[in-house]
C-alpha atoms as a PDB file:
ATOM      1  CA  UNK A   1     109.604 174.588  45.789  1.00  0.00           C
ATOM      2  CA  UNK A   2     108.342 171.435  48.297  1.00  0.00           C
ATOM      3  CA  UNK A   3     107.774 168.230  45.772  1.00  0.00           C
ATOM      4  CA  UNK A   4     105.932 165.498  46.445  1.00  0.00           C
ATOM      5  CA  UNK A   5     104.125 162.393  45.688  1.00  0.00           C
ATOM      6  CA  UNK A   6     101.182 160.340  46.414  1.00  0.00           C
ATOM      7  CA  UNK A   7     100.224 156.814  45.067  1.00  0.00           C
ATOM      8  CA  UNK A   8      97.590 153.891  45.260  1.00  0.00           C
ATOM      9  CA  UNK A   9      96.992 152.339  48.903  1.00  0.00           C
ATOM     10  CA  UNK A  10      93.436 152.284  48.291  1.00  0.00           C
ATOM     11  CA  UNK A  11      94.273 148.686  47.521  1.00  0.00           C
ATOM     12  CA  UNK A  12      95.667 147.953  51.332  1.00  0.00           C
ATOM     13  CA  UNK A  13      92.266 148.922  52.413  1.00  0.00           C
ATOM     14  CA  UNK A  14      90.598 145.750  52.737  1.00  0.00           C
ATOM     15  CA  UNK A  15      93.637 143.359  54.033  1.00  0.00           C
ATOM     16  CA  UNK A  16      94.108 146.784  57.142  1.00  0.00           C
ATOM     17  CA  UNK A  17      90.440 146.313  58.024  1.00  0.00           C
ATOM     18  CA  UNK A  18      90.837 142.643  59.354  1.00  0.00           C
ATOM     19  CA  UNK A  19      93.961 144.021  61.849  1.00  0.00           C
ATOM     20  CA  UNK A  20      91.858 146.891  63.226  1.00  0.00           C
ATOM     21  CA  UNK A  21      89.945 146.903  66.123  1.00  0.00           C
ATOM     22  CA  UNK A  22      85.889 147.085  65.983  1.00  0.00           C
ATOM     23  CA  UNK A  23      86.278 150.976  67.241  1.00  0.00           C
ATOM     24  CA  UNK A  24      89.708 151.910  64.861  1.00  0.00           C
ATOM     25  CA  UNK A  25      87.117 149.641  62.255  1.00  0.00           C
ATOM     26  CA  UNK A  26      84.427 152.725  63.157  1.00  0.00           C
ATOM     27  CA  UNK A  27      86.984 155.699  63.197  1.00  0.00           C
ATOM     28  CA  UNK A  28      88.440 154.791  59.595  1.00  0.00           C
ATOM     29  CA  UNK A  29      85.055 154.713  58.621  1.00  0.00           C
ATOM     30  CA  UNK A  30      83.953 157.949  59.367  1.00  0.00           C
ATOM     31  CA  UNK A  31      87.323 159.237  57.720  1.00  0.00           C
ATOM     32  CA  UNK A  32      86.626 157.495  54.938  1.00  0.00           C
ATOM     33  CA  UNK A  33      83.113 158.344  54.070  1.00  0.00           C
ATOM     34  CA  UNK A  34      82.630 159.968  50.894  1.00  0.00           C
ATOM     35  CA  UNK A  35      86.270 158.540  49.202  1.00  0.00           C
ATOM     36  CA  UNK A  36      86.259 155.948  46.553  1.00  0.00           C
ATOM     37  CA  UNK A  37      89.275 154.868  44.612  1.00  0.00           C
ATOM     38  CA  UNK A  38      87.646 156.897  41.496  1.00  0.00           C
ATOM     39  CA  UNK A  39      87.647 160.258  42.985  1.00  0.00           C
ATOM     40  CA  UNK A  40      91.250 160.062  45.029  1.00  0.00           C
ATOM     41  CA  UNK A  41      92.618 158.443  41.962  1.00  0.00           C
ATOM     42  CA  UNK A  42      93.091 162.548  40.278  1.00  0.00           C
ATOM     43  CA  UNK A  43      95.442 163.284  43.275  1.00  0.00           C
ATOM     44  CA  UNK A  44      97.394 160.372  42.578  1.00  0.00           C
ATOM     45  CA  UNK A  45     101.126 160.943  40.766  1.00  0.00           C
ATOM     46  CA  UNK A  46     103.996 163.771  41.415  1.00  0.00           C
ATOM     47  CA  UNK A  47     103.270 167.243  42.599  1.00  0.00           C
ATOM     48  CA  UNK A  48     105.067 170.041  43.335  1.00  0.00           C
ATOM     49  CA  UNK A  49     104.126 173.650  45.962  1.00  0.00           C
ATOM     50  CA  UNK A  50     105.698 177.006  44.922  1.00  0.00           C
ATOM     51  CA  UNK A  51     106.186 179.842  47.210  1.00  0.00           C
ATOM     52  CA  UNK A  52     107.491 183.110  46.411  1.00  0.00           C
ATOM     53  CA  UNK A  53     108.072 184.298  50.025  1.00  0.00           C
ATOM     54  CA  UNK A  54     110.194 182.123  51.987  1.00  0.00           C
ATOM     55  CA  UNK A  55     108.009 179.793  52.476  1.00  0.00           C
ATOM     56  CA  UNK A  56     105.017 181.980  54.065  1.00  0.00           C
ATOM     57  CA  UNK A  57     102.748 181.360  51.548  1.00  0.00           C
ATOM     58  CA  UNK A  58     102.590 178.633  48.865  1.00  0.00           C
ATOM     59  CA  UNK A  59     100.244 177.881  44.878  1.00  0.00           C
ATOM     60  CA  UNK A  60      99.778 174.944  43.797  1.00  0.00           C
ATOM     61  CA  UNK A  61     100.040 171.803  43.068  1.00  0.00           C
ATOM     62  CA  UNK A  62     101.142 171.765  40.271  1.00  0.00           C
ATOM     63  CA  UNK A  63     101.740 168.030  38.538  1.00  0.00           C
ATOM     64  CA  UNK A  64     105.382 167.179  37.425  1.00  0.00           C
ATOM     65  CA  UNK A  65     105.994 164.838  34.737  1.00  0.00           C
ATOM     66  CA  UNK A  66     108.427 162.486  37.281  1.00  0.00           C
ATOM     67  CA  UNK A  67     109.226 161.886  40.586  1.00  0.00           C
ATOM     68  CA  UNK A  68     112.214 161.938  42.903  1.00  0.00           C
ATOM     69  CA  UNK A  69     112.833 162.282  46.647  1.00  0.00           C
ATOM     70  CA  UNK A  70     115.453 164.630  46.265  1.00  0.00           C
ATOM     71  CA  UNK A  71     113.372 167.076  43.324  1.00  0.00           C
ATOM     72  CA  UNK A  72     114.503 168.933  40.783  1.00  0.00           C
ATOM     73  CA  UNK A  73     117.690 170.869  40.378  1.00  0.00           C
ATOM     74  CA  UNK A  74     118.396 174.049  39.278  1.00  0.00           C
ATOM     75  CA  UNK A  75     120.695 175.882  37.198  1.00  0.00           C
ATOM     76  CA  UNK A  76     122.800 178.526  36.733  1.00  0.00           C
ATOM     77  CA  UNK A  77     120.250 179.649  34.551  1.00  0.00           C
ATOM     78  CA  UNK A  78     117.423 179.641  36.803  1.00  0.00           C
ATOM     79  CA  UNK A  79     115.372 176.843  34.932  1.00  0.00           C
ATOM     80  CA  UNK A  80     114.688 173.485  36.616  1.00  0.00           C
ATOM     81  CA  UNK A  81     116.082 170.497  35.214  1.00  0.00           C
ATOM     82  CA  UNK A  82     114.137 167.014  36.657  1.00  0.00           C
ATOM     83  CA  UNK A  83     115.492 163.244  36.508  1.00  0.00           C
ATOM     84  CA  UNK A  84     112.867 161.104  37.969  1.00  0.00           C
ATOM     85  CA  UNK A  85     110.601 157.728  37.741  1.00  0.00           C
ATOM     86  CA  UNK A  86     107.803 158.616  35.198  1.00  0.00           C
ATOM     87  CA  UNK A  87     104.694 159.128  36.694  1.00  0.00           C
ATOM     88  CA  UNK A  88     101.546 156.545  36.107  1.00  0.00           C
ATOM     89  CA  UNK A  89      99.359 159.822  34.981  1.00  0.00           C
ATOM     90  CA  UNK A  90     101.784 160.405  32.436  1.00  0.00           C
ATOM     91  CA  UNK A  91     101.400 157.291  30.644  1.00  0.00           C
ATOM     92  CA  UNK A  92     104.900 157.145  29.501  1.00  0.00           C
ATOM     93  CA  UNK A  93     106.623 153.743  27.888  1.00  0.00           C
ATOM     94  CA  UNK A  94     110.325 154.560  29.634  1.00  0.00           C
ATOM     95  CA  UNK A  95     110.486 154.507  33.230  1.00  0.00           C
ATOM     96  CA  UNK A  96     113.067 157.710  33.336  1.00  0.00           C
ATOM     97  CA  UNK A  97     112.322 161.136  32.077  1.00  0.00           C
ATOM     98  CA  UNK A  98     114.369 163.816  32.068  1.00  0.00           C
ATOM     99  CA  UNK A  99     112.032 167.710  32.088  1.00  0.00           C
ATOM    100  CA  UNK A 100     112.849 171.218  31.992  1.00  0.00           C
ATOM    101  CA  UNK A 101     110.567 173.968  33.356  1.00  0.00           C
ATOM    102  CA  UNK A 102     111.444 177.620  33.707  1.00  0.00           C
ATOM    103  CA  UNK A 103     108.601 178.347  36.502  1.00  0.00           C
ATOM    104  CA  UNK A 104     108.420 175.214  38.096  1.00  0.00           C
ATOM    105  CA  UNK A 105     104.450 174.565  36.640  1.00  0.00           C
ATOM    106  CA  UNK A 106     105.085 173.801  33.278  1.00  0.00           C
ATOM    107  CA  UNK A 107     107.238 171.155  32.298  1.00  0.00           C
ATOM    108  CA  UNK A 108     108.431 170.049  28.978  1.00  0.00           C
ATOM    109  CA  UNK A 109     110.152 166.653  28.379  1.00  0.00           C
ATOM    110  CA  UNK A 110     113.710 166.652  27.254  1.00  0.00           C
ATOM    111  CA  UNK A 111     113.990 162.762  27.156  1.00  0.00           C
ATOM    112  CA  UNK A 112     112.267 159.635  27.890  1.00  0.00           C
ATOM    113  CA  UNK A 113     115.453 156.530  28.815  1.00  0.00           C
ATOM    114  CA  UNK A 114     114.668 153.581  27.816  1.00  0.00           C
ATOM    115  CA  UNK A 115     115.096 150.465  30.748  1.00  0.00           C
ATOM    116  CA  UNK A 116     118.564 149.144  30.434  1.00  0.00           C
ATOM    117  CA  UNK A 117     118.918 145.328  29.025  1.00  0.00           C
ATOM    118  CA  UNK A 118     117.739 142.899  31.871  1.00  0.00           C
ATOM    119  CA  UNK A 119     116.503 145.305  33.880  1.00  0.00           C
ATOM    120  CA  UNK A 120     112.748 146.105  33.593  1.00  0.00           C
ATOM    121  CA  UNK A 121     110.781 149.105  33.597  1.00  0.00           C
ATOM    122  CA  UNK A 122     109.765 148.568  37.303  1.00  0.00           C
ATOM    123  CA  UNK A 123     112.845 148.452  38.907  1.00  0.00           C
ATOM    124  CA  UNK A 124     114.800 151.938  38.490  1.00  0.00           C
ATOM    125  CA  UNK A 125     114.267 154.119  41.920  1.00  0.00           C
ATOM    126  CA  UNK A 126     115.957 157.159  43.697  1.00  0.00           C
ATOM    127  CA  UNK A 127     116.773 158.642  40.668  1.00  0.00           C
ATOM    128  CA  UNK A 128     118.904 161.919  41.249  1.00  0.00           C
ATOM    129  CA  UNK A 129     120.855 164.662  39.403  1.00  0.00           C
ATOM    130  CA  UNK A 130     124.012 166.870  40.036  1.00  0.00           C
ATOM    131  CA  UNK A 131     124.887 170.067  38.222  1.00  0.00           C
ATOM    132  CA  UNK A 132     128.598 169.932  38.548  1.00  0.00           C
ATOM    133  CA  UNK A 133     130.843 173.098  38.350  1.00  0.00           C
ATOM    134  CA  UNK A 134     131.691 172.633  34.748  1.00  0.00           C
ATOM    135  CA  UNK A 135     127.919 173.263  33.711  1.00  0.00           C
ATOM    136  CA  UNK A 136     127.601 169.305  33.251  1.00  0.00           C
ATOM    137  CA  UNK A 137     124.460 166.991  34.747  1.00  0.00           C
ATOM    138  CA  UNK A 138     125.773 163.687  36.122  1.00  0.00           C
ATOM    139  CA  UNK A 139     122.812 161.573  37.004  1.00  0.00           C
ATOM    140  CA  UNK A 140     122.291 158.284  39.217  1.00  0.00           C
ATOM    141  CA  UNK A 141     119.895 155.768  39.361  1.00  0.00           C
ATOM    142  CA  UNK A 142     119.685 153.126  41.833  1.00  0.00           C
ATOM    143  CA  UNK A 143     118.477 149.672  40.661  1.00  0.00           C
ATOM    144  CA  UNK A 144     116.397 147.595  42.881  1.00  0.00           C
ATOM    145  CA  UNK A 145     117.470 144.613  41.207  1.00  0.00           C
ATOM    146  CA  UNK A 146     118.298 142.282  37.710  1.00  0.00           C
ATOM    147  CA  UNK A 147     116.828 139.692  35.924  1.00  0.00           C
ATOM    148  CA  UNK A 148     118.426 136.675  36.615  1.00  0.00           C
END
């Protein structure tokens, strides 16, 4: 499994126009016919690639429900447990979720966590979970920073 995610720089488009050159200007142009914010905006959110081989050959995406640099875990049992920043297609009020899948394409949520006192829903990243020996999760969160 390769996860990944993609998000919104359609909005940097305008202010990296006035640093480009008149021929980068003509080059980004010609990349860029045909794409509008409305029709990259379906690709935009937390994906994952399966392959069954090793690697040689891969499905997908598939959309997960969060996202994470580090991806899912799995365990013992062979299902995938996920601790990640909720995903703007999702639509979710909490800015953690915490999904189980048993195939990696279907996900179901366990738990949405609710943003800690001071803290704000915008500010939780890295999120990342360990299945230690005992069959426990232990998960971390980094905050980017408090309300002061």
């Amino acid at each position: 499994m390769v996860t990944f995610c993609t998000s919104n720089t359609w909005m940097y488009l305008q202010d990296c126009r006035k640093n480009l050159s008149q021929e980068e200007g003509s080059s980004w142009e010609e990349d860029l016919k045909g794409q509008s914010e409305k029709n990259l905006s379906s690709y935009f959110g937390s994906w994952s690639l399966l392959s069954e081989d090793g690697g040689e050959s891969w499905v997908g995406p598939f959309p997960t429900p969060c996202n994470t640099p580090h991806g899912p875990v799995r365990l013992p049992d062979g299902k995938l447990v996920y601790l990640g920043r909720a995903t703007p297609r999702q639509n979710f009020t909490n800015p953690i979720i915490w999904a189980k899948s048993s195939d990696g394409v279907s996900w179901g949520i366990l738990k949405q966590l609710p943003a800690g006192e001071k803290i704000g829903n915008t500010n939780y990243f890295e999120p990342y979970l360990v299945s230690l020996p005992s069959g426990k999760l232990l998960g971390l969160i980094r905050v980017q920073s408090l309300e002061k």
